[in-house]
C-alpha atoms as a PDB file:
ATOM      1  CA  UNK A   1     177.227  30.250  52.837  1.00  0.00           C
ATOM      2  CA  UNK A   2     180.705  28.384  54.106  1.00  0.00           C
ATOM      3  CA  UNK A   3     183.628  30.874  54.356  1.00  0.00           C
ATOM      4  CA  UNK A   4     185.429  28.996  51.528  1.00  0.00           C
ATOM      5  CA  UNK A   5     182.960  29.529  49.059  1.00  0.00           C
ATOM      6  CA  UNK A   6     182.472  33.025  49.239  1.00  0.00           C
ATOM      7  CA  UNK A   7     186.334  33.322  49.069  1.00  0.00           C
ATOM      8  CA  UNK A   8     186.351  31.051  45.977  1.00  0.00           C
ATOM      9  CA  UNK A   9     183.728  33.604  44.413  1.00  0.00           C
ATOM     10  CA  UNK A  10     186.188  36.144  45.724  1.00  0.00           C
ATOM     11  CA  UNK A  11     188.861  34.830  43.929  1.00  0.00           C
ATOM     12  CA  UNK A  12     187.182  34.088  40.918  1.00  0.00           C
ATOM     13  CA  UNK A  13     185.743  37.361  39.830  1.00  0.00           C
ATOM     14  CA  UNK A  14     188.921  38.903  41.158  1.00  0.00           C
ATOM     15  CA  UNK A  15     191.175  36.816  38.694  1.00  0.00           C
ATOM     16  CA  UNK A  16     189.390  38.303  35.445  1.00  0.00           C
ATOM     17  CA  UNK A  17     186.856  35.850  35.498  1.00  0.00           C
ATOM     18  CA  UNK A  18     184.891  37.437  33.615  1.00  0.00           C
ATOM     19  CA  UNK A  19     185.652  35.910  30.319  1.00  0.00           C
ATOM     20  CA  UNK A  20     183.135  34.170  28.323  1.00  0.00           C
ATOM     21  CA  UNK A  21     184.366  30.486  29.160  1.00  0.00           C
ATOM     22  CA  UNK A  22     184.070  31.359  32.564  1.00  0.00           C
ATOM     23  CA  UNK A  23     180.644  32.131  32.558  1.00  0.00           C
ATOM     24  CA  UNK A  24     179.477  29.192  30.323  1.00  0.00           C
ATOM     25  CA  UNK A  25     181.507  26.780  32.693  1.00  0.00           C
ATOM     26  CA  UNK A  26     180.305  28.415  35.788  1.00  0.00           C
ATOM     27  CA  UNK A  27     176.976  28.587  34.257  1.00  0.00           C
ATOM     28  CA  UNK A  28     176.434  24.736  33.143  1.00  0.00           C
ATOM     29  CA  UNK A  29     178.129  24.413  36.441  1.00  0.00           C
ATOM     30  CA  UNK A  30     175.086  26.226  38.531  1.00  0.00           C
ATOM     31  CA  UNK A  31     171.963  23.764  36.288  1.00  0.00           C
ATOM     32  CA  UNK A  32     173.289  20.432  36.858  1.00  0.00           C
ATOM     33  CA  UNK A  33     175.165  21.137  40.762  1.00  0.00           C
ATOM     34  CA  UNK A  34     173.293  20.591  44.193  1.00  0.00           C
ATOM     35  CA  UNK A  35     172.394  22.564  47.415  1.00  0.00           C
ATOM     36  CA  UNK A  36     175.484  25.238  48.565  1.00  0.00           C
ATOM     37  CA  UNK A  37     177.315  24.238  45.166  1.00  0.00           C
ATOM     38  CA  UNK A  38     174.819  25.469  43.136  1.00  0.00           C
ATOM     39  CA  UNK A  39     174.302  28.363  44.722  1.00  0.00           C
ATOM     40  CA  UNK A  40     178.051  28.846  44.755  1.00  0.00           C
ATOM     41  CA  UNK A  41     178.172  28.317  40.750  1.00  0.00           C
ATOM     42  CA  UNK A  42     174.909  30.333  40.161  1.00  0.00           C
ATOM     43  CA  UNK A  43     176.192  33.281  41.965  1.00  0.00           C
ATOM     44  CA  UNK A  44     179.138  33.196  40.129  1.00  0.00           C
ATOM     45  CA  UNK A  45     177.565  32.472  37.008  1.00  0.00           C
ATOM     46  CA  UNK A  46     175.553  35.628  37.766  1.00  0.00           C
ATOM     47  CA  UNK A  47     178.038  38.068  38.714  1.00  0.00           C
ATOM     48  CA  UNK A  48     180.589  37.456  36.622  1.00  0.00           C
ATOM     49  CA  UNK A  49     177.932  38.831  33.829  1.00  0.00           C
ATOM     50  CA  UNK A  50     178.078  42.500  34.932  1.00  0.00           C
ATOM     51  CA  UNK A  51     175.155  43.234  32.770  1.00  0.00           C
ATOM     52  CA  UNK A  52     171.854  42.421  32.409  1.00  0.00           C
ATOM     53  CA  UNK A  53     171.792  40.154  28.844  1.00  0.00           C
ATOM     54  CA  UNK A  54     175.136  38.139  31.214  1.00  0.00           C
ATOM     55  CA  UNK A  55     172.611  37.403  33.887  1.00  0.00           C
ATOM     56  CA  UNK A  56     169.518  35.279  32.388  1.00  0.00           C
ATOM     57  CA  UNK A  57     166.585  34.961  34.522  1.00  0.00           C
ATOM     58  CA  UNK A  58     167.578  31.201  34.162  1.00  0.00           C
ATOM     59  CA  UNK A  59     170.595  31.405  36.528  1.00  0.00           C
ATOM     60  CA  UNK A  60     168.293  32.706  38.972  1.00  0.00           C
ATOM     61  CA  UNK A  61     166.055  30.010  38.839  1.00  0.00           C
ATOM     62  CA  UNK A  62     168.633  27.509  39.270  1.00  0.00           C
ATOM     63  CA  UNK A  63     169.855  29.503  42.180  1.00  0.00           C
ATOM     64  CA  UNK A  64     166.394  29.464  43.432  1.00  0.00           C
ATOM     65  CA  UNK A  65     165.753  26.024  43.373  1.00  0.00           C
ATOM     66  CA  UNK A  66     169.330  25.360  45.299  1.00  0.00           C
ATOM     67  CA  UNK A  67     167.906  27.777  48.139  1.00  0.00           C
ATOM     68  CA  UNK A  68     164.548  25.848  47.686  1.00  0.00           C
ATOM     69  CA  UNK A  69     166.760  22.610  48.635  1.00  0.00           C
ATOM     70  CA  UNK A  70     168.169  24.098  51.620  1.00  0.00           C
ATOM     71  CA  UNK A  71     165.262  25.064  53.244  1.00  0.00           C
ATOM     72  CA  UNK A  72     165.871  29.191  52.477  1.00  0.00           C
ATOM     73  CA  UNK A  73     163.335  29.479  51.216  1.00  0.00           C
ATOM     74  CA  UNK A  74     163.131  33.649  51.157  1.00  0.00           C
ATOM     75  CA  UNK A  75     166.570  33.727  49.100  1.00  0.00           C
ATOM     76  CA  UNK A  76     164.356  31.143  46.695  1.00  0.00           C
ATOM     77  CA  UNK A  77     160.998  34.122  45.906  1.00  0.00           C
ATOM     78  CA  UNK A  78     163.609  36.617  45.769  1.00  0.00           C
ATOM     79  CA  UNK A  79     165.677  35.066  43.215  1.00  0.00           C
ATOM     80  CA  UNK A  80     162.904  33.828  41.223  1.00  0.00           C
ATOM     81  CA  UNK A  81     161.211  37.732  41.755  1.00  0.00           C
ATOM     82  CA  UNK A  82     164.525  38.944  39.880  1.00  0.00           C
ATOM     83  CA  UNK A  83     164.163  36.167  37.454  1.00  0.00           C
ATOM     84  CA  UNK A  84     160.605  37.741  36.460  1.00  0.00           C
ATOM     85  CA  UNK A  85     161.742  41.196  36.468  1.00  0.00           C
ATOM     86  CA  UNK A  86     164.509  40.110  34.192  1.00  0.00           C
ATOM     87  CA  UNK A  87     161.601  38.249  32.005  1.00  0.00           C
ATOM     88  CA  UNK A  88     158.266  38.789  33.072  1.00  0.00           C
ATOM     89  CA  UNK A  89     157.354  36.516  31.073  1.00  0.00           C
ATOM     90  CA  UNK A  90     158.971  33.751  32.343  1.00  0.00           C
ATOM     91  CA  UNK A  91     156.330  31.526  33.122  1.00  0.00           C
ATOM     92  CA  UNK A  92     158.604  28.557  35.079  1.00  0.00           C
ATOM     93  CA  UNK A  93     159.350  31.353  37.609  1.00  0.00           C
ATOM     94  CA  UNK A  94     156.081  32.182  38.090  1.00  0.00           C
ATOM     95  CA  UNK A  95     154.840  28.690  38.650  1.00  0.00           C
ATOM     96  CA  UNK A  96     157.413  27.497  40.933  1.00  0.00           C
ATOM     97  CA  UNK A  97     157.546  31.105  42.504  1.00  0.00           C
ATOM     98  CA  UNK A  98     153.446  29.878  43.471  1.00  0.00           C
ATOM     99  CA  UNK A  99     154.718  26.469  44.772  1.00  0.00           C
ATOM    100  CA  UNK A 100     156.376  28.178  47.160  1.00  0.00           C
ATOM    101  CA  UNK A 101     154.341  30.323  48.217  1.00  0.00           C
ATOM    102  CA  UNK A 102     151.713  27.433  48.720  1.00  0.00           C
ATOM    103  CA  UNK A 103     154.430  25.535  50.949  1.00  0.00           C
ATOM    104  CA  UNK A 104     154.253  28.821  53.353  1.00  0.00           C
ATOM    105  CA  UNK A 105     150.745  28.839  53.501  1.00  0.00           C
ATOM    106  CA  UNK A 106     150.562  32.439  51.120  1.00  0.00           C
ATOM    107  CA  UNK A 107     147.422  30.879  48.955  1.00  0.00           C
ATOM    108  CA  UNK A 108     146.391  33.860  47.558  1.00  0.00           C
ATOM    109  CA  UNK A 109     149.750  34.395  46.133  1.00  0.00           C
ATOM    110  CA  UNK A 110     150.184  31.279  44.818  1.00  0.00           C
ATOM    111  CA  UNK A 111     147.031  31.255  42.921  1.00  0.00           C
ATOM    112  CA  UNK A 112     148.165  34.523  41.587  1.00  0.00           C
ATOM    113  CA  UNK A 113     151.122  33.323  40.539  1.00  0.00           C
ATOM    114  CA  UNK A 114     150.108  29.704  38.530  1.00  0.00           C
ATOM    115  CA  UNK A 115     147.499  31.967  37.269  1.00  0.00           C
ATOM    116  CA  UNK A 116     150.106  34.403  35.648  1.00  0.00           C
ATOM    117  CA  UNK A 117     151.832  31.301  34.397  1.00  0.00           C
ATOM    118  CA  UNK A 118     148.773  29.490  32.602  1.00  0.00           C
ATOM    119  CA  UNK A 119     147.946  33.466  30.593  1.00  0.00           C
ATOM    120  CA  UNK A 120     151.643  32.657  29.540  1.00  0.00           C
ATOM    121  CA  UNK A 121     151.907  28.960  29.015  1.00  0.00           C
ATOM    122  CA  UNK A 122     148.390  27.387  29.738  1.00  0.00           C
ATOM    123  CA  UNK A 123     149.922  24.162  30.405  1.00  0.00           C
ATOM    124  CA  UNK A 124     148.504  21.000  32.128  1.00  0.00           C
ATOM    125  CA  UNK A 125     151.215  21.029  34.895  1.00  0.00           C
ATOM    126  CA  UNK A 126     150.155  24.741  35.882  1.00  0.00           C
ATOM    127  CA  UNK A 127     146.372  24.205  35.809  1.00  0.00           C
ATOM    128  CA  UNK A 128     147.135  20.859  37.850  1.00  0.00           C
ATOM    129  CA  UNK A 129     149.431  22.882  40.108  1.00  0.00           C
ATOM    130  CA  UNK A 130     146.458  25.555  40.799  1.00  0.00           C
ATOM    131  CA  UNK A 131     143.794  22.621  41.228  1.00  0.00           C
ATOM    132  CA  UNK A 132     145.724  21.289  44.118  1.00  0.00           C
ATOM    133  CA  UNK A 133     145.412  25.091  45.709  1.00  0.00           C
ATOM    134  CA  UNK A 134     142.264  25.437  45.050  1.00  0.00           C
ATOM    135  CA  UNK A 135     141.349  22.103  46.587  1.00  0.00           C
ATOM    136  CA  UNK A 136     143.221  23.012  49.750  1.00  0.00           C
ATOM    137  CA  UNK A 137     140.828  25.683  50.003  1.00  0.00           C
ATOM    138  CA  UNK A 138     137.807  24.264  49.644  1.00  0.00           C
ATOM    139  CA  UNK A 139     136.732  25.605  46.157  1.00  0.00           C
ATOM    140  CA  UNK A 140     136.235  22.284  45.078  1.00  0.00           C
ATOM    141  CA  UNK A 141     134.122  24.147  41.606  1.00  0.00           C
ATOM    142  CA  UNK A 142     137.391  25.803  40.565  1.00  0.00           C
ATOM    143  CA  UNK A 143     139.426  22.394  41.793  1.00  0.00           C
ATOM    144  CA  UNK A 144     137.566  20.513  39.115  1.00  0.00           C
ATOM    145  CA  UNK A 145     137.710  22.893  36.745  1.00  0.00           C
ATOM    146  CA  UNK A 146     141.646  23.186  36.724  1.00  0.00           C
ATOM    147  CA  UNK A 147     142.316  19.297  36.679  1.00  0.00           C
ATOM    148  CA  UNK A 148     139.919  19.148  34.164  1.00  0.00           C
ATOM    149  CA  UNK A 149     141.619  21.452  31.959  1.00  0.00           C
ATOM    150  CA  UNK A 150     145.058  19.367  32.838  1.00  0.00           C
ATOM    151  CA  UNK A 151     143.110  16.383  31.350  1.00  0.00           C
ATOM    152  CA  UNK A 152     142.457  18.042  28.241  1.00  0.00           C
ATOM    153  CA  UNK A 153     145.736  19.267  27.357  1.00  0.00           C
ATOM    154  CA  UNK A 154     147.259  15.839  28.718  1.00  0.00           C
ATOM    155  CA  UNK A 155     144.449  12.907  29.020  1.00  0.00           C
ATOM    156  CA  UNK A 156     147.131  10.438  29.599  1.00  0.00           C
ATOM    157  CA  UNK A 157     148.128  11.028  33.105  1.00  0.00           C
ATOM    158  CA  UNK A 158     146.154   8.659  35.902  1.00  0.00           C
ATOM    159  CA  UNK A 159     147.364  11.261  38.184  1.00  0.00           C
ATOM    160  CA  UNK A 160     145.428  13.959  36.858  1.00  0.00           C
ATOM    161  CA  UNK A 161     142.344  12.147  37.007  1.00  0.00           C
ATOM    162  CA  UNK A 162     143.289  10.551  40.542  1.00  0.00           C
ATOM    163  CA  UNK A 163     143.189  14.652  41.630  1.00  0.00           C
ATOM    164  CA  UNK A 164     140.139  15.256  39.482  1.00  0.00           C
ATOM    165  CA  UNK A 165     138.329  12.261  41.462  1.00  0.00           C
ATOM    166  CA  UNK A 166     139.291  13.735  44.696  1.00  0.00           C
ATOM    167  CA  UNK A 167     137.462  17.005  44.335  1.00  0.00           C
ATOM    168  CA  UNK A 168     134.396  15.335  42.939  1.00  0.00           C
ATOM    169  CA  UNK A 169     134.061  13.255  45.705  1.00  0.00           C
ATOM    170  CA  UNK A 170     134.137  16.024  47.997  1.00  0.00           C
ATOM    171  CA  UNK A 171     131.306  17.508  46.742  1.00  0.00           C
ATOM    172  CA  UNK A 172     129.666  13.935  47.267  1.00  0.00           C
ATOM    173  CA  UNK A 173     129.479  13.172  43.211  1.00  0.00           C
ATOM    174  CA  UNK A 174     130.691   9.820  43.652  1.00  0.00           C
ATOM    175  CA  UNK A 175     129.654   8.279  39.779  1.00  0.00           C
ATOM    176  CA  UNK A 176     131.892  10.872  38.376  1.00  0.00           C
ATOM    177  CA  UNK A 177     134.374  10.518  41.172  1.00  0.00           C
ATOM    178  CA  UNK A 178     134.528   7.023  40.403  1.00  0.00           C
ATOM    179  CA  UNK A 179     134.706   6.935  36.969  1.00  0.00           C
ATOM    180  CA  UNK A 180     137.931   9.192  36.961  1.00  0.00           C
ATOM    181  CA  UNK A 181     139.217   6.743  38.884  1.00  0.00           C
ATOM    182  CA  UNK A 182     138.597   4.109  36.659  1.00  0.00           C
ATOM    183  CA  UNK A 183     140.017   6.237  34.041  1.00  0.00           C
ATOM    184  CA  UNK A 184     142.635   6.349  36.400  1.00  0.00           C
ATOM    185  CA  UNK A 185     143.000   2.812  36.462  1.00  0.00           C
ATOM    186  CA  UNK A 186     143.191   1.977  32.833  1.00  0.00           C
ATOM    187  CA  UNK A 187     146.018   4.506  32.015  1.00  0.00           C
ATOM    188  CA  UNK A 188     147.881   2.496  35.266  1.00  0.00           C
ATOM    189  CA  UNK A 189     145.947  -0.834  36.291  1.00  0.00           C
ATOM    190  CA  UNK A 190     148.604  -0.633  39.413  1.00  0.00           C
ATOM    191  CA  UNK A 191     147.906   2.725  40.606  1.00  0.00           C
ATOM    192  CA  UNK A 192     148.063   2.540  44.570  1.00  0.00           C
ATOM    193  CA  UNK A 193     146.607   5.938  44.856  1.00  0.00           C
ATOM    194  CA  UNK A 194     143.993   4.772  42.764  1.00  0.00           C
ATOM    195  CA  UNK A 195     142.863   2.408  44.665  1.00  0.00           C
ATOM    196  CA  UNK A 196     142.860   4.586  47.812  1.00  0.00           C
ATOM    197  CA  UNK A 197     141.122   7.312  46.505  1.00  0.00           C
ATOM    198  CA  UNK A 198     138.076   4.587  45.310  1.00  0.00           C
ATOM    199  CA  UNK A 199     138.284   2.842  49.003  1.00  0.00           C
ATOM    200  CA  UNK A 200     137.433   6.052  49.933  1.00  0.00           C
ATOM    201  CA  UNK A 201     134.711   6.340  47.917  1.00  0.00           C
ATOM    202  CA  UNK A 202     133.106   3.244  49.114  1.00  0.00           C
ATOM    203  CA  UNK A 203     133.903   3.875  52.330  1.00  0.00           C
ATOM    204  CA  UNK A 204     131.575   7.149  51.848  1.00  0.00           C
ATOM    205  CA  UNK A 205     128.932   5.187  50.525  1.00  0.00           C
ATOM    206  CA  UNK A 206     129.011   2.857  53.234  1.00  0.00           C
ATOM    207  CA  UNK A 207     130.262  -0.125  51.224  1.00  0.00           C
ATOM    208  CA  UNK A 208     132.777  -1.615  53.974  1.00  0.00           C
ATOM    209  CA  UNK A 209     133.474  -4.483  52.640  1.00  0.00           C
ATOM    210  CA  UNK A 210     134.348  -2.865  48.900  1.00  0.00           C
ATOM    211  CA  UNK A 211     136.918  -0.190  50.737  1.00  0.00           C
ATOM    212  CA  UNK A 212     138.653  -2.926  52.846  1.00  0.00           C
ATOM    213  CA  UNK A 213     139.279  -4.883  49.538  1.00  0.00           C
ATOM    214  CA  UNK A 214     140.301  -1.688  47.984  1.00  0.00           C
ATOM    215  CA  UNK A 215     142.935  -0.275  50.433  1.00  0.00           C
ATOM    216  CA  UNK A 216     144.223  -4.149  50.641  1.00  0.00           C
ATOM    217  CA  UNK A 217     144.981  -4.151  46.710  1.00  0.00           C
ATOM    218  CA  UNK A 218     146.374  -0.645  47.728  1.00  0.00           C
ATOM    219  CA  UNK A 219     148.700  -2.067  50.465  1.00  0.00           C
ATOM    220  CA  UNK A 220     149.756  -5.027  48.078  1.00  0.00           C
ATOM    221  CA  UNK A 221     150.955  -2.245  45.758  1.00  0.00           C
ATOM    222  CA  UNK A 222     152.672  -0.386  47.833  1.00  0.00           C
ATOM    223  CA  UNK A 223     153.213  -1.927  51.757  1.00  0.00           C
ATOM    224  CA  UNK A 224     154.701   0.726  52.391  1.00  0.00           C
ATOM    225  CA  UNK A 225     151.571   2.839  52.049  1.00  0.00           C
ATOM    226  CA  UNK A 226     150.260   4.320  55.399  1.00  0.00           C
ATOM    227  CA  UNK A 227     147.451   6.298  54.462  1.00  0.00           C
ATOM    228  CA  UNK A 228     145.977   3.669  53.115  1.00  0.00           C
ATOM    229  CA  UNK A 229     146.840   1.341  56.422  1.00  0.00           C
ATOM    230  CA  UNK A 230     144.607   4.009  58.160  1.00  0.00           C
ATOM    231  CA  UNK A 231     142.482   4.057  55.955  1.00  0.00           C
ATOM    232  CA  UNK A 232     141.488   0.200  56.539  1.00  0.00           C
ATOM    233  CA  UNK A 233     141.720   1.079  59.573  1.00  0.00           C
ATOM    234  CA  UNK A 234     138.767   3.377  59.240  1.00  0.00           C
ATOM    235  CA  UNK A 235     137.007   0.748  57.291  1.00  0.00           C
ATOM    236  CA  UNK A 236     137.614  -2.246  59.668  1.00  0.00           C
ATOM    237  CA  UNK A 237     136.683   0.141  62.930  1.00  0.00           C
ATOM    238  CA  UNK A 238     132.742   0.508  60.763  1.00  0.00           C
ATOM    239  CA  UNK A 239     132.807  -2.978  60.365  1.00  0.00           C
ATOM    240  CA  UNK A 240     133.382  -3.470  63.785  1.00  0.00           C
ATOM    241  CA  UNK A 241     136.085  -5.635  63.155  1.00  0.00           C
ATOM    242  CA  UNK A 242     138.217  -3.666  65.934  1.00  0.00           C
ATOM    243  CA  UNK A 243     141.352  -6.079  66.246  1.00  0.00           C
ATOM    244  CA  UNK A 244     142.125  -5.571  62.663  1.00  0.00           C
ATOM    245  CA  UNK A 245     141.458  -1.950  62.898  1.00  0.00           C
ATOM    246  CA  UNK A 246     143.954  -1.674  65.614  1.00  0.00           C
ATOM    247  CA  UNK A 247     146.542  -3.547  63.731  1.00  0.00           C
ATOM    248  CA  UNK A 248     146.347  -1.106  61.106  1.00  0.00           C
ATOM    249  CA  UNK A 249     146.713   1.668  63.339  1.00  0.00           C
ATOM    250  CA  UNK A 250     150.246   0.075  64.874  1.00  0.00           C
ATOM    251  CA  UNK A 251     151.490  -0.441  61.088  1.00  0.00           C
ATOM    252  CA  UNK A 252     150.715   3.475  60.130  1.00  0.00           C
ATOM    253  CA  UNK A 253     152.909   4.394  63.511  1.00  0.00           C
ATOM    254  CA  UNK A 254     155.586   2.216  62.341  1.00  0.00           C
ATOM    255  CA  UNK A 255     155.752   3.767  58.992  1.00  0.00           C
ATOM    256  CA  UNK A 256     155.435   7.388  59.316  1.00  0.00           C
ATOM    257  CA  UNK A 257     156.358   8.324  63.238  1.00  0.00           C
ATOM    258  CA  UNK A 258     156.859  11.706  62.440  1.00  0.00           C
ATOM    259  CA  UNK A 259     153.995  12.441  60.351  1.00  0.00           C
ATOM    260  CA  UNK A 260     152.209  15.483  61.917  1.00  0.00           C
ATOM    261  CA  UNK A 261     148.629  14.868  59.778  1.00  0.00           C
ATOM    262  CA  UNK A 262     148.239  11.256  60.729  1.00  0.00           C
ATOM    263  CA  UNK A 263     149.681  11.596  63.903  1.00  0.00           C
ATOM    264  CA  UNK A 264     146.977  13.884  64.565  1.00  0.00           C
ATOM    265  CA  UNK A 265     144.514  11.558  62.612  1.00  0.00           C
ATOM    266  CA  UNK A 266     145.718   8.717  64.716  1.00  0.00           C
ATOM    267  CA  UNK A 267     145.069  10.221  67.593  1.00  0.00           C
ATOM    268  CA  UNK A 268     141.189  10.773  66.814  1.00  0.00           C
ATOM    269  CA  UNK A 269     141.216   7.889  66.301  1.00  0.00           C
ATOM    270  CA  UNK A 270     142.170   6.036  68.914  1.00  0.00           C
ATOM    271  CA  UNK A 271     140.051   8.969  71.057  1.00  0.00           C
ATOM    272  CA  UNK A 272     136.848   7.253  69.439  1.00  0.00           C
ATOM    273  CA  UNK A 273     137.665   3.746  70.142  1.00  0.00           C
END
């Protein structure tokens, strides 16, 4: 933290702030500020309390989510740990206490954690948020399962059904797979993921000629799109059409340079040419 803000909390909760406008300023203060502000107003918001009922477990997730921001991300599952041992029944700590934990890699923990959150809240956002774990592990049963229990409490979001697609077509069920995407497709007709994730599909199958056309209407979505550049790339290298495939390849460098996956991806690529 910058020198000057920890003397401005300094100051503060040396001056008497601890009267009750102070908190409620300091506290709106620490939900609606950014990065090192916030956690300037959250910790001020927190300690000016000197109790437990002065220090809500939401302060703490605010606080969190500043140290989330700035990339600390320790400071973040401590803060939201206090949060739940102020309220263990918070489930929004919980669940973004698991996000976390999933951006380090701690799987296990994350599932442990959206999984505590859905026995408190069984929302579609926390069985979505546990599909996408479960996917990255290859438990493609449970994956389905989860997203399909997101549908059900929300069928109106493509994106749920977009995810839902995903894990049935990597357990090679491509009917279903494809008609979540159409579902997909008639909540948002202009869907670029959408069309991706059916390209893919065809692509599968074989059908070259129905992926190209479907990571083109992709790419006239969004041209900014580069997974889907490569993967008409992919498409146009089985076709044999190897000029175009190499085209596509120069676009995805242009867009994402720094990239690690595709980089990598890229580089296979161009290793089978």
């Amino acid at each position: 933290m910058h020198p000057a803000h920890k003397f401005l909390i300094a100051f503060i909760l040396s001056a008497g702030g601890y009267i009750a406008f102070t908190y409620i300023d300091f506290g709106k203060r620490c939900g609606t500020a950014r990065g090192t502000e916030a956690v300037v107003y959250c910790t001020i918001a927190i300690n000016v309390g000197r109790s437990e009922w002065m220090r809500p477990p939401q302060l703490y997730v605010a606080r969190a989510s500043a140290y989330q921001s700035k990339g600390d991300l320790d400071s973040a599952i401590a803060d939201l740990s206090e949060a739940i041992r102020l309220n263990p029944r918070y489930d929004v700590a919980y669940n973004r206490r698991g996000a976390i934990y999933r951006q380090l890699g701690q799987l296990d923990r994350a599932i442990t954690d959206h999984t505590e959150a859905i026995k408190i809240f069984p929302i579609a956002y926390y069985f979505a948020s546990r599909g996408h774990i479960y996917f990255t592990r290859n438990d493609f049963t449970r994956c389905i399962s989860d997203f399909s229990e997101a549908i059900r409490h929300i069928p109106s979001n493509a994106d749920t059904y977009i995810s839902r697609g995903v894990c049935l077509e990597a357990i090679k069920d491509y009917p279903a797979a494809l008609k979540d995407i159409e579902a997909a497709l008639k909540i948002n007709p202009r869907h670029p993921s959408a069309y991706n994730n059916r390209g893919n599909i065809y692509l599968a199958r074989g059908q070259l000629l129905q992926a190209i056309s479907e990571f083109s209407e992709a790419i006239e979505i969004n041209p900014s799109y580069a997974r889907a550049y490569y993967n008409r790339a992919l498409a146009y290298r089985a076709a044999g059409d190897i000029a175009r495939a190499k085209a596509d390849i120069e676009k995805v460098r242009s867009l994402n340079p720094n990239d690690s996956v595709l980089i990598e991806r890229l580089n296979k690529f161009e290793t089978k040419q």
